[in-house]
N, C-alpha and C. Protein backbone atom coordinates (compact mmCIF):
# COMPACT_ATOMS: atom_id res chain seq x y z
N UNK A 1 -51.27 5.00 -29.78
CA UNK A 1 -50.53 4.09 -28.94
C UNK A 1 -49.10 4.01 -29.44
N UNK A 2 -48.10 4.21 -28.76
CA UNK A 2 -46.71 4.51 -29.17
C UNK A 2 -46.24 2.32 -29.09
N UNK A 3 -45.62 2.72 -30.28
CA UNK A 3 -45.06 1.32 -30.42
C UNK A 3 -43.93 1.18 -29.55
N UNK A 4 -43.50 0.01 -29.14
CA UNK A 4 -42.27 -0.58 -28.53
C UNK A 4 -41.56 -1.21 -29.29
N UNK A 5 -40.40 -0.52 -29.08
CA UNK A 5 -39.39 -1.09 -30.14
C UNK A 5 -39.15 -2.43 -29.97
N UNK A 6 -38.78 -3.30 -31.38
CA UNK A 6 -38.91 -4.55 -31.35
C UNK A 6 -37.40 -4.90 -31.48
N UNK A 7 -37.29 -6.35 -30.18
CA UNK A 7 -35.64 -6.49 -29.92
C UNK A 7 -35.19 -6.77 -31.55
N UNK A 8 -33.99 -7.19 -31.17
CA UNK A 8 -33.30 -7.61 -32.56
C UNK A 8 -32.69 -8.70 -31.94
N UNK A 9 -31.79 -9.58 -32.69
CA UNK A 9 -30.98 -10.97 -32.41
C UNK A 9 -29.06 -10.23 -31.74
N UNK A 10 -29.31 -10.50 -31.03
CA UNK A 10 -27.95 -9.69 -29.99
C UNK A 10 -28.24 -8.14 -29.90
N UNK A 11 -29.27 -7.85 -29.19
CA UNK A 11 -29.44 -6.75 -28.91
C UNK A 11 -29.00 -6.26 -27.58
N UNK A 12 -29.32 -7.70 -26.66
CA UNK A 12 -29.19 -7.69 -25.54
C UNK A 12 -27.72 -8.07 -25.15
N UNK A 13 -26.99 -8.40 -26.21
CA UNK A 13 -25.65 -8.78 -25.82
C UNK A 13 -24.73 -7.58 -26.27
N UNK A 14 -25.35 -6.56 -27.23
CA UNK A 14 -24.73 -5.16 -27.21
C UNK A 14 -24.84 -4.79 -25.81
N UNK A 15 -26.18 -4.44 -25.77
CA UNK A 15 -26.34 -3.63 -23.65
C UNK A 15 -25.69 -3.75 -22.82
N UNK A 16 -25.10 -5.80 -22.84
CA UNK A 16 -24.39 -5.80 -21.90
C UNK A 16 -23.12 -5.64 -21.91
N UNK A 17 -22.32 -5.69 -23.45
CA UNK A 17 -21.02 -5.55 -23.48
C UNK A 17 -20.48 -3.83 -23.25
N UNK A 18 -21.38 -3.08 -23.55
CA UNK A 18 -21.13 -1.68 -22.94
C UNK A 18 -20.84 -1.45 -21.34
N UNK A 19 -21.46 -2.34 -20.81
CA UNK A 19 -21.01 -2.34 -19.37
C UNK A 19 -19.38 -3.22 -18.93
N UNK A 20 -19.40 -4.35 -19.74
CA UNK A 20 -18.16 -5.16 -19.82
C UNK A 20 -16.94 -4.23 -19.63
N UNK A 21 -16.70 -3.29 -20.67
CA UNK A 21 -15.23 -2.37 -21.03
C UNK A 21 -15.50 -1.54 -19.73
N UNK A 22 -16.39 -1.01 -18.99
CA UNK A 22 -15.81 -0.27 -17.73
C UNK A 22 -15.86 -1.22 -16.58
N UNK A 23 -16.23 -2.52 -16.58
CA UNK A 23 -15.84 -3.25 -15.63
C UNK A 23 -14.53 -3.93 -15.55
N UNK A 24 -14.17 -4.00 -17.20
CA UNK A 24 -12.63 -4.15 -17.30
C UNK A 24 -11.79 -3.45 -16.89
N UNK A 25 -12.12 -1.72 -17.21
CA UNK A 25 -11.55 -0.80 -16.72
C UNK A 25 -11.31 -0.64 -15.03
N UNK A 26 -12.71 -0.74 -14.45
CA UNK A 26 -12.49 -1.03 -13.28
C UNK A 26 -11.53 -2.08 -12.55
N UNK A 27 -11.59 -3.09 -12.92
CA UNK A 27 -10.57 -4.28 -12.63
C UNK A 27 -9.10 -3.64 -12.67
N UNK A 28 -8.89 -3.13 -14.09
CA UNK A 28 -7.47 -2.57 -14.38
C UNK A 28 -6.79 -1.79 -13.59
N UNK A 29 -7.21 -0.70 -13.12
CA UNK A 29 -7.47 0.26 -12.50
C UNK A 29 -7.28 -0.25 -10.84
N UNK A 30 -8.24 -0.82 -10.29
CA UNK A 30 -7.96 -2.10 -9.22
C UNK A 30 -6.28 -2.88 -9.30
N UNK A 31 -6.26 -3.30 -10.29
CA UNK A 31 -5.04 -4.03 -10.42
C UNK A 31 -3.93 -3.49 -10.48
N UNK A 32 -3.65 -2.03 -10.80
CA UNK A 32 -2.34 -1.51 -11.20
C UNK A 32 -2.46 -0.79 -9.78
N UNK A 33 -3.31 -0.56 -9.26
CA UNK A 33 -3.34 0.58 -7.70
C UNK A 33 -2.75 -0.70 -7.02
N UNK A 34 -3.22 -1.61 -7.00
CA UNK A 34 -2.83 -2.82 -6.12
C UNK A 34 -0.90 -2.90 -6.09
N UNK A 35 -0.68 -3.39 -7.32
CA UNK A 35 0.33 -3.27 -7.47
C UNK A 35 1.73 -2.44 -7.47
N UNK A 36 1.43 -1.09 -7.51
CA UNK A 36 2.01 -0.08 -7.05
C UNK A 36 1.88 -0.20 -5.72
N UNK A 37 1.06 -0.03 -4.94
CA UNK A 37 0.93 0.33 -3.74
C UNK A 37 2.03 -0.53 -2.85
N UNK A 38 1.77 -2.18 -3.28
CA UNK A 38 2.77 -3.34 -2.91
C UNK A 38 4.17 -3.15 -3.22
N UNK A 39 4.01 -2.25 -4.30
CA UNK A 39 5.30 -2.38 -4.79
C UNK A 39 6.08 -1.01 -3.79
N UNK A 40 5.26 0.31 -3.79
CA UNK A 40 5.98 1.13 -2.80
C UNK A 40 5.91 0.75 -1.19
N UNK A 41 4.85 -0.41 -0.67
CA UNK A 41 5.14 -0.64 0.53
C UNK A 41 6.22 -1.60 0.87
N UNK A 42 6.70 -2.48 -0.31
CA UNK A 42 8.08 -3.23 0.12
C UNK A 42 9.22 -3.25 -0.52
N UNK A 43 9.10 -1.72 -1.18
CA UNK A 43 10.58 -1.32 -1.53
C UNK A 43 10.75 -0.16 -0.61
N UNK A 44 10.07 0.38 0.10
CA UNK A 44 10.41 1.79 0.74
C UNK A 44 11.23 0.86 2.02
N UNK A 45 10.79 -0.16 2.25
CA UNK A 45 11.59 -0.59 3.44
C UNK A 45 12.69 -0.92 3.69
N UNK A 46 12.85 -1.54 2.71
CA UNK A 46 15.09 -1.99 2.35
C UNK A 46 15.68 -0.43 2.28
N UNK A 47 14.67 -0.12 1.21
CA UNK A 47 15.69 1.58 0.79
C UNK A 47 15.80 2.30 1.98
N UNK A 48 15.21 3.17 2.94
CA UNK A 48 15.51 3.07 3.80
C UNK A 48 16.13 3.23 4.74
N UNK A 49 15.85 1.71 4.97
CA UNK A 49 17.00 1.01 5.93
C UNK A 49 18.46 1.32 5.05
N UNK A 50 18.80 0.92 4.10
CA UNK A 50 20.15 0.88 3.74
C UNK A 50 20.14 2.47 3.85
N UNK A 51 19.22 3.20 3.49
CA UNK A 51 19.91 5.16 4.14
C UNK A 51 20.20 5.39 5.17
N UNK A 52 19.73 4.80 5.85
CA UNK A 52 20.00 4.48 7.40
C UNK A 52 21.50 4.16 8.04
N UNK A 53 21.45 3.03 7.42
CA UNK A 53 23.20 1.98 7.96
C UNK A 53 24.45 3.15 8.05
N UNK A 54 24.62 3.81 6.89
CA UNK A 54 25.89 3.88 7.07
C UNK A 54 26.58 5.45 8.47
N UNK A 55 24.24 5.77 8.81
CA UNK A 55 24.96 6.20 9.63
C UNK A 55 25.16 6.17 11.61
N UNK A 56 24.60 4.71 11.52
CA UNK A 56 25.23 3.92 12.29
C UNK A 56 26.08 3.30 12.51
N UNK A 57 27.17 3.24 11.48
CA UNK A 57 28.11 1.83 11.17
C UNK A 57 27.29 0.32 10.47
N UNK A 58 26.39 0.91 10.06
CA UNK A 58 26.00 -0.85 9.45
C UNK A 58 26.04 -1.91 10.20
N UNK A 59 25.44 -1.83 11.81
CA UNK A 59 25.34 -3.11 12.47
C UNK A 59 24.45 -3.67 12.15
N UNK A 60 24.05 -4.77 12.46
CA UNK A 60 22.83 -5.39 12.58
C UNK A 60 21.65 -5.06 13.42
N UNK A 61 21.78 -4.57 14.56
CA UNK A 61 20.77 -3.91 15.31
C UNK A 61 20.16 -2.51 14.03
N UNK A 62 20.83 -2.09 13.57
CA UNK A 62 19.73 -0.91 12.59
C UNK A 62 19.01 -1.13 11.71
N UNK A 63 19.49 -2.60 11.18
CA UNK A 63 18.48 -3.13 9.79
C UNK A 63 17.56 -4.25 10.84
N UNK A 64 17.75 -4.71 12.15
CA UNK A 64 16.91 -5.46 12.51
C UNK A 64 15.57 -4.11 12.93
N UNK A 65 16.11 -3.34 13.38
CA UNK A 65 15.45 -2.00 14.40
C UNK A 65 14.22 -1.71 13.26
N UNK A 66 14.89 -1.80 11.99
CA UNK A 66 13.90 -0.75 10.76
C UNK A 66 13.08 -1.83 10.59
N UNK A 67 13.33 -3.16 9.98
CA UNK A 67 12.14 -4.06 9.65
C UNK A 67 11.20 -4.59 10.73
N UNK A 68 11.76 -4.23 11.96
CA UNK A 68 10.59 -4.61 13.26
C UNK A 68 9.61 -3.19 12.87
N UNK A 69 10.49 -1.91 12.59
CA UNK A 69 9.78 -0.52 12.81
C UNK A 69 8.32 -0.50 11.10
N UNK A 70 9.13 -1.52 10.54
CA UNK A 70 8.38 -1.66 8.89
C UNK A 70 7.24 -2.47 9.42
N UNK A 71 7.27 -3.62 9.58
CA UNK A 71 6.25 -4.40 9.94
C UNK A 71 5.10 -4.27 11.13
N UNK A 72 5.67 -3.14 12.38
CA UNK A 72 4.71 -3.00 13.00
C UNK A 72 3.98 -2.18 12.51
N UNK A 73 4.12 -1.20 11.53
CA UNK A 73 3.62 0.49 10.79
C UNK A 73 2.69 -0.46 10.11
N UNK A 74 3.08 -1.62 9.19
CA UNK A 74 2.33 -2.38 8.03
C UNK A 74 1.25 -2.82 8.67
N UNK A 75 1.52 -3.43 10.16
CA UNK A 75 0.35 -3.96 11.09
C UNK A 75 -0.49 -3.05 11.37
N UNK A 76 -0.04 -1.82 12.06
CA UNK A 76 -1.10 -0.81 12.03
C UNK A 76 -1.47 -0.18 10.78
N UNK A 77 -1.42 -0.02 10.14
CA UNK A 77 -2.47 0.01 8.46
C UNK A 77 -2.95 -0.84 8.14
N UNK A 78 -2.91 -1.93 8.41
CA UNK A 78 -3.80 -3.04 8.28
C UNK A 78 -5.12 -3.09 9.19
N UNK A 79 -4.44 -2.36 10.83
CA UNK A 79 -5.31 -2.53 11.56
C UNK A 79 -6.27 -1.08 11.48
N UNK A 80 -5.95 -0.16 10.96
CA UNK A 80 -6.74 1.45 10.58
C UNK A 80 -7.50 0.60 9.44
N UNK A 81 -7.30 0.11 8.54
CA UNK A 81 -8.63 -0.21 7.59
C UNK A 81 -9.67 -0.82 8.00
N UNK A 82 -8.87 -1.95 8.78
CA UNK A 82 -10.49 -3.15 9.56
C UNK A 82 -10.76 -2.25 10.29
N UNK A 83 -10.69 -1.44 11.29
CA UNK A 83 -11.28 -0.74 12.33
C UNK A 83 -12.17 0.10 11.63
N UNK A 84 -11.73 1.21 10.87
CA UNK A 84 -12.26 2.32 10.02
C UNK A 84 -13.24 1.65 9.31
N UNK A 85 -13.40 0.88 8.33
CA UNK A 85 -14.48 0.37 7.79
C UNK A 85 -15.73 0.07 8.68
N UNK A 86 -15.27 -1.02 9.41
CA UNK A 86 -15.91 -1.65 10.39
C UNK A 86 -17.07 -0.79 11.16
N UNK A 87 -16.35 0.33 11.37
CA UNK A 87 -17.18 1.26 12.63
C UNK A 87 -17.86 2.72 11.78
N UNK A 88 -16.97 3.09 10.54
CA UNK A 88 -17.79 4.14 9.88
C UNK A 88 -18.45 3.54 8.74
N UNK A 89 -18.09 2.25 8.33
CA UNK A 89 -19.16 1.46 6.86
C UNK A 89 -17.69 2.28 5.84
N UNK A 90 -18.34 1.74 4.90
CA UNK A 90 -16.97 1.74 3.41
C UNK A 90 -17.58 3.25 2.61
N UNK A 91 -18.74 4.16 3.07
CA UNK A 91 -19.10 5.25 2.27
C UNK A 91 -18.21 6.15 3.22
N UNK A 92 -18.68 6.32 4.39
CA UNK A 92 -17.59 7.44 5.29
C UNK A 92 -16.18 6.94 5.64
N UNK A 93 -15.91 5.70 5.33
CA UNK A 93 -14.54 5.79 5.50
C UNK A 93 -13.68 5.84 4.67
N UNK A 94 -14.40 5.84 3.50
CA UNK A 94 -14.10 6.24 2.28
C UNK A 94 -13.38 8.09 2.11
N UNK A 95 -14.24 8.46 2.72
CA UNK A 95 -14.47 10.38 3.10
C UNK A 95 -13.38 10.44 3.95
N UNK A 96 -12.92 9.97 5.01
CA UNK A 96 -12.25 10.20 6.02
C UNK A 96 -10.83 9.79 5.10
N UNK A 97 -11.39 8.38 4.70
CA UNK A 97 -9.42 8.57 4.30
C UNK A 97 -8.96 9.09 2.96
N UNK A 98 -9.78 9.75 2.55
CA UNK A 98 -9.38 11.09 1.31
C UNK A 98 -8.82 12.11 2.44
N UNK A 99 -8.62 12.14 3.44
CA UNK A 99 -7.73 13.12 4.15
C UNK A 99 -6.77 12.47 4.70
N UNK A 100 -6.96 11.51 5.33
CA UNK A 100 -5.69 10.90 5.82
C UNK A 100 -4.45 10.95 4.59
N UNK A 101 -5.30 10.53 3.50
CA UNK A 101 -4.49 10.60 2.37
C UNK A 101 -3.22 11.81 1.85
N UNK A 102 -3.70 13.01 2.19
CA UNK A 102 -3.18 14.47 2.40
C UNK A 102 -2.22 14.40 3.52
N UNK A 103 -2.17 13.61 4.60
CA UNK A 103 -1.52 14.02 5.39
C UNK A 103 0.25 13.68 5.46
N UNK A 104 0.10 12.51 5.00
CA UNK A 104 1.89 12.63 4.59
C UNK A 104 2.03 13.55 3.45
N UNK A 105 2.13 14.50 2.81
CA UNK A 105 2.18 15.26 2.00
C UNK A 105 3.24 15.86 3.36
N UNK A 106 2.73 16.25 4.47
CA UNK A 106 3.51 17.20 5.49
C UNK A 106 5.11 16.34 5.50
N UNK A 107 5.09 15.12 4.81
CA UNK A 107 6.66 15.04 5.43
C UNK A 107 7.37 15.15 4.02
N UNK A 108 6.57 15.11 3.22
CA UNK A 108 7.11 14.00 1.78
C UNK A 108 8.85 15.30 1.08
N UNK A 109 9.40 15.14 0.87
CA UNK A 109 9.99 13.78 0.26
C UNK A 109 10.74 13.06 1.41
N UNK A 110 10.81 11.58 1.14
CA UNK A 110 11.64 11.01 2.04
C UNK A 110 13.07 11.10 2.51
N UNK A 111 13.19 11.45 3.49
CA UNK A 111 14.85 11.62 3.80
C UNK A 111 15.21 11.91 5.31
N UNK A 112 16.41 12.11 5.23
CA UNK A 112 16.95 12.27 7.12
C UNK A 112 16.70 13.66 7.04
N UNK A 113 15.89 14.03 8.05
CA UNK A 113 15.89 15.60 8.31
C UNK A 113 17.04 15.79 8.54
N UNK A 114 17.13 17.35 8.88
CA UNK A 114 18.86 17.67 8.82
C UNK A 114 18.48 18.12 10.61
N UNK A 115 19.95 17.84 10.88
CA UNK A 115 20.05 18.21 12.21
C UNK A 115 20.10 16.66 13.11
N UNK A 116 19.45 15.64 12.48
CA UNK A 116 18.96 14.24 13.26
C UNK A 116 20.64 13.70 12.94
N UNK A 117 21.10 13.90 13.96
CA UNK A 117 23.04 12.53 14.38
C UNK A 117 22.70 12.32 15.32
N UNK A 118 23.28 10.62 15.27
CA UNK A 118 22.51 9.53 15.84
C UNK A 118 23.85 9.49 17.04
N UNK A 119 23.41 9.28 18.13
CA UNK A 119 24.09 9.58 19.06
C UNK A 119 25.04 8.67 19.45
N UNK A 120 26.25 9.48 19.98
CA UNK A 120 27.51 8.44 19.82
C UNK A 120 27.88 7.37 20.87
N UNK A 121 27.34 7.74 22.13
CA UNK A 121 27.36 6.97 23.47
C UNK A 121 26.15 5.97 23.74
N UNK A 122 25.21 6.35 23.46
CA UNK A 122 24.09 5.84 23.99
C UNK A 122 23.45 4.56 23.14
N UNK A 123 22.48 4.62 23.45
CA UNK A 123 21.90 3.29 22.59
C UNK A 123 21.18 4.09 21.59
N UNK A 124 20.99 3.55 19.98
CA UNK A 124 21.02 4.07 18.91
C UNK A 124 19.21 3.65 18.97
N UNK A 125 18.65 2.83 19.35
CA UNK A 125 17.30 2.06 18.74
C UNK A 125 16.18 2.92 19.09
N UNK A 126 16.09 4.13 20.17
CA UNK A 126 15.36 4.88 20.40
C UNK A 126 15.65 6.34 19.47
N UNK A 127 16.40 6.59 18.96
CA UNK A 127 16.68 7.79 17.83
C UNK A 127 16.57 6.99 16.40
N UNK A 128 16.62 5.84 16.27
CA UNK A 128 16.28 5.65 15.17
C UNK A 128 14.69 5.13 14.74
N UNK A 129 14.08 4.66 15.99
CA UNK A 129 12.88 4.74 15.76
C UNK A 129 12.09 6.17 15.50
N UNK A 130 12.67 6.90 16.49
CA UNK A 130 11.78 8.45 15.75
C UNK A 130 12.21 8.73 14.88
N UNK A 131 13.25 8.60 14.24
CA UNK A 131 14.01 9.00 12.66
C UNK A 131 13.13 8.34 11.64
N UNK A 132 12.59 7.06 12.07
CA UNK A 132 11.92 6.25 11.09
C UNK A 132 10.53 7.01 11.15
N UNK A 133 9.47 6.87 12.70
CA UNK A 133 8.47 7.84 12.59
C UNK A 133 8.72 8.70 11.76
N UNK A 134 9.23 10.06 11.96
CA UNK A 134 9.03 11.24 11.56
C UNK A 134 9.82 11.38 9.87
N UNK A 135 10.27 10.50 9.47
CA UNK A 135 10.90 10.85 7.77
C UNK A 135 10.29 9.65 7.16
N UNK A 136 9.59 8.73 7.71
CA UNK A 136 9.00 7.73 6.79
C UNK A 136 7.76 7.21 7.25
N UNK A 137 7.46 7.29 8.43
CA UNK A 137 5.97 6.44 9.35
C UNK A 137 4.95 6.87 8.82
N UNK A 138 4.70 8.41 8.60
CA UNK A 138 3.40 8.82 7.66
C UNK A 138 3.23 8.12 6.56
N UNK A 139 4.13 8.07 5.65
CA UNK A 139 3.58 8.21 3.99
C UNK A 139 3.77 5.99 4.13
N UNK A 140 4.65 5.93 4.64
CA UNK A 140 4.68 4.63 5.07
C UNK A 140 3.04 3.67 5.06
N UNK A 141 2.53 4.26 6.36
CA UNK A 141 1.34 4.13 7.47
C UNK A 141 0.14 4.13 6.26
N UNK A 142 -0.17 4.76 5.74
CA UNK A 142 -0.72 5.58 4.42
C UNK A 142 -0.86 4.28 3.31
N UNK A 143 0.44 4.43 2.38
CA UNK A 143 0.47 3.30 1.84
C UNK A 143 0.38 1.95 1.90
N UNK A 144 0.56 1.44 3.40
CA UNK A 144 -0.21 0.26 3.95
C UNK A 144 -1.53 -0.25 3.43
N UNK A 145 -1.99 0.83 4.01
CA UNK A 145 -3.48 0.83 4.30
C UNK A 145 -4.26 0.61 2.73
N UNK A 146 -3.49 0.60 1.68
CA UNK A 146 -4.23 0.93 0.16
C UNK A 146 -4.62 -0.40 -0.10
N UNK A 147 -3.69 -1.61 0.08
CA UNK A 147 -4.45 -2.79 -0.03
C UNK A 147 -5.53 -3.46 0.59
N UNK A 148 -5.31 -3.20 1.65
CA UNK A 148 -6.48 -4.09 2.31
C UNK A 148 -8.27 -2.59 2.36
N UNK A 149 -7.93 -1.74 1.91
CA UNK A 149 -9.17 -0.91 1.85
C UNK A 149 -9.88 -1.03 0.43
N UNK A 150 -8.97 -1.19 -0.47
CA UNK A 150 -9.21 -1.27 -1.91
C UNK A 150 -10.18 -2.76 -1.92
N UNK A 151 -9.25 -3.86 -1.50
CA UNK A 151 -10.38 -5.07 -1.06
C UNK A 151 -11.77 -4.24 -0.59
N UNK A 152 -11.57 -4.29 0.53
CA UNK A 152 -12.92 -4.12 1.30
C UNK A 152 -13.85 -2.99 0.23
N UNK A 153 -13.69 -2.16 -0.35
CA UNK A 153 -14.03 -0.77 -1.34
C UNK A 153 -14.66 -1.93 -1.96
N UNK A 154 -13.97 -2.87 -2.93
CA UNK A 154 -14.48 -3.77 -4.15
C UNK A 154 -15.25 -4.26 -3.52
N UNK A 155 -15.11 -4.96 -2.54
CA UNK A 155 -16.33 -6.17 -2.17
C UNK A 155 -16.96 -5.84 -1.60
N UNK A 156 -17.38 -4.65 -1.64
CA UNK A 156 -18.78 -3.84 -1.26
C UNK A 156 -19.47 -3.50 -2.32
N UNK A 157 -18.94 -3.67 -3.57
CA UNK A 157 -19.76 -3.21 -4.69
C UNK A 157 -20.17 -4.44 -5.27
N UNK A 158 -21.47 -4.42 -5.82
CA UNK A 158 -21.51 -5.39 -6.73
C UNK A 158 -21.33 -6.26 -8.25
N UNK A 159 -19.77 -5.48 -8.16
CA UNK A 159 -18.89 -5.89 -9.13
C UNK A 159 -18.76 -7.20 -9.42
N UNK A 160 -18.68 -7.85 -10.72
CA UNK A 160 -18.16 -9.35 -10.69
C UNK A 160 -17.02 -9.50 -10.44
N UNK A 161 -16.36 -9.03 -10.07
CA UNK A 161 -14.72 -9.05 -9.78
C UNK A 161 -14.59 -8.57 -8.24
N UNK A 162 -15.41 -8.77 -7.55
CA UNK A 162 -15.48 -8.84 -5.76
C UNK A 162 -15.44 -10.28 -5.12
N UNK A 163 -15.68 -11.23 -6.04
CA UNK A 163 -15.41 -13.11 -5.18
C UNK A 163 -14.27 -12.85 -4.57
N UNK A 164 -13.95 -13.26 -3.88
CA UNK A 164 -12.94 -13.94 -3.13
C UNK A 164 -11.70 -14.25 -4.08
N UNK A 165 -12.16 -14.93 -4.98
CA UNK A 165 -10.79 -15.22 -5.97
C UNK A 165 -10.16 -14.17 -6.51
N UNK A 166 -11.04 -13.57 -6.87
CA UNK A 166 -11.03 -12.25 -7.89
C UNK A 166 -10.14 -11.32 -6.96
N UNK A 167 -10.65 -10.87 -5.57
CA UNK A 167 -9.55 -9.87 -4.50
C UNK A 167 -8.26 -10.68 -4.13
N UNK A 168 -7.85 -11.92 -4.14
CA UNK A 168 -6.69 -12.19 -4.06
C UNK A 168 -5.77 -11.87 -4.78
N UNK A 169 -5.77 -10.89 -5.68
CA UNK A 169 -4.86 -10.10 -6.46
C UNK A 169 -3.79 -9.57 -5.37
N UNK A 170 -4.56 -9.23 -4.16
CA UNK A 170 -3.10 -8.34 -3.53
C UNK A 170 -2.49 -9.64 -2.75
N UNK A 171 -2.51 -10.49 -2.80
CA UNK A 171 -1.63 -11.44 -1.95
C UNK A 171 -0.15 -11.57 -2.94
N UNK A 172 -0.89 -11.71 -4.05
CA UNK A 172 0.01 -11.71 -5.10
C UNK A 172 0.35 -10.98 -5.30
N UNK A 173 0.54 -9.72 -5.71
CA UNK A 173 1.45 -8.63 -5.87
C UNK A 173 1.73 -8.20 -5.04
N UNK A 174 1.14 -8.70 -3.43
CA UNK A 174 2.58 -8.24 -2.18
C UNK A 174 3.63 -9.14 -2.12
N UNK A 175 3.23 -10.04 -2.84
CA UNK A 175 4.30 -11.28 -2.58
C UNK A 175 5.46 -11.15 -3.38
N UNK A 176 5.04 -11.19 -4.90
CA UNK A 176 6.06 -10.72 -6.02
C UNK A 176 6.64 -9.17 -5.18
N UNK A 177 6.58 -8.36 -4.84
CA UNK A 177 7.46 -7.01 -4.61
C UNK A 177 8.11 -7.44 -3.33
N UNK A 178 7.08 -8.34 -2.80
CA UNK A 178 8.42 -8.78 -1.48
C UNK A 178 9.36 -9.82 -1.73
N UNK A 179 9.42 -10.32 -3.09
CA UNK A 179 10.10 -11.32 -3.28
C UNK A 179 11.19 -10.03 -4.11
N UNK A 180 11.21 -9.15 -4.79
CA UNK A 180 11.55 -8.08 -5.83
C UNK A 180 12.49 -7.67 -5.01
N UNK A 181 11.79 -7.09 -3.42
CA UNK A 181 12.74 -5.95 -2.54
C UNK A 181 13.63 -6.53 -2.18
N UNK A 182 13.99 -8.10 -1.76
CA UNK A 182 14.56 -9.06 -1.07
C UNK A 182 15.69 -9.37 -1.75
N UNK A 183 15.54 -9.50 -2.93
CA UNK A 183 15.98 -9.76 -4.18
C UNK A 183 16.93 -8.62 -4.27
N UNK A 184 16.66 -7.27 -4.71
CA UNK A 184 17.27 -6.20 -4.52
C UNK A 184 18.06 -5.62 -3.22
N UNK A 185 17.21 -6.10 -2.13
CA UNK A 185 18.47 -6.15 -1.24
C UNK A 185 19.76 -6.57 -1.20
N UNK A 186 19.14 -8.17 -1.02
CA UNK A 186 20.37 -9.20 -0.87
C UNK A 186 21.20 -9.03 -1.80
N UNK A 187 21.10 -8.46 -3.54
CA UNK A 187 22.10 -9.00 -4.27
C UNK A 187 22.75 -7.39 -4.47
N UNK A 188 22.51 -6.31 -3.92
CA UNK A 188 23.02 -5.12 -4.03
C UNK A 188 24.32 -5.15 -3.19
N UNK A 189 24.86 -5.82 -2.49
CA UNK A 189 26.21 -5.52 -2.14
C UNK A 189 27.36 -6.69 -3.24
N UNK A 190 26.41 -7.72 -4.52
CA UNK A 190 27.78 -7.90 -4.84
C UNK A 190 27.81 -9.66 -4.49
N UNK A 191 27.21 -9.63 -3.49
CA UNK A 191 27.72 -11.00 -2.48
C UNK A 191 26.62 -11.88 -3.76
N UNK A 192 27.07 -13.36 -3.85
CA UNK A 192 26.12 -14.33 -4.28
C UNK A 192 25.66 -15.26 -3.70
């Protein structure tokens, strides 16, 4: 008859702390994707826009044009994660957007294609919306989408770090980079 090993006094609190350090890891890992992601979805938008201005003349219609063109892109990546989850579950939409992921690669690096002058008679808000599509809407669209999927990813697992409290991490680090970009906007020309 084979013996069973006999516990010891914190035997069981070794077992479980081996799992602890990759749930930390996991968290970490969670937390710095979070934060990058916030941080490239609300600095790509000032930057930008200010590449933008000077070659319109720097009215106000081009920096209003880009943050309507920022926030509706942010809305639709918000709205590709709830949909996508929703209708393929968090294992295949998981699969699907490991390609979506590849697909701004086709524009990357960011910049004014060459050939795009913004036309001198006409109204500027329809050439600068496809300027914005086609040199920033992909990788844009893309990076949206990392916060609110990363939620939904976690709180499908049964991680201790899936409550509710615990995923409000990205409110907060969209908030701090939108407070960062704003910040960096406003005080980059000088003015106080």
């Amino acid at each position: 008859m084979a013996s069973v090993p006999k516990a010891t006094p914190g035997s069981s609190a070794r077992s479980r702390s081996g799992g602890r350090g990759r749930r930390t890891g996991v968290v970490a890992l969670f937390s710095v994707t979070l934060f990058l992601s916030a941080g490239l979805t609300f600095l790509v938008q000032p930057m930008f826009a200010k590449f933008v201005l000077p070659l319109f003349g720097s009215t106000p219609a081009v920096w209003n044009t880009s943050m309507l063109f920022f926030q509706t892109t942010l809305l639709a990546g918000y709205l590709y994660a709830h949909e996508s989850t929703r209708r393929l579950g968090v294992r295949r939409q998981a699969a699907v957007h490991l390609g979506v992921l590849l697909v701004p690669l086709l524009v990357l690096p960011i910049g004014i294609p060459g050939g795009w002058i913004p036309p001198a008679e006409s109204n500027p808000v329809p050439w600068l919306l496809g300027l914005l599509a086609v040199a920033v809407g992909l990788p844009f669209f893309v990076v949206s989408t990392t916060a609110p999927l990363l939620q939904r990813w976690l709180a499908a697992t049964d991680h201790p770090a899936a409550s509710d409290e615990d995923v409000s991490m990205t409110e907060t680090a969209e908030g701090e980079t939108d407070t960062a970009s704003t910040v960096a906007v406003d005080d980059d020309d000088g003015s106080k």
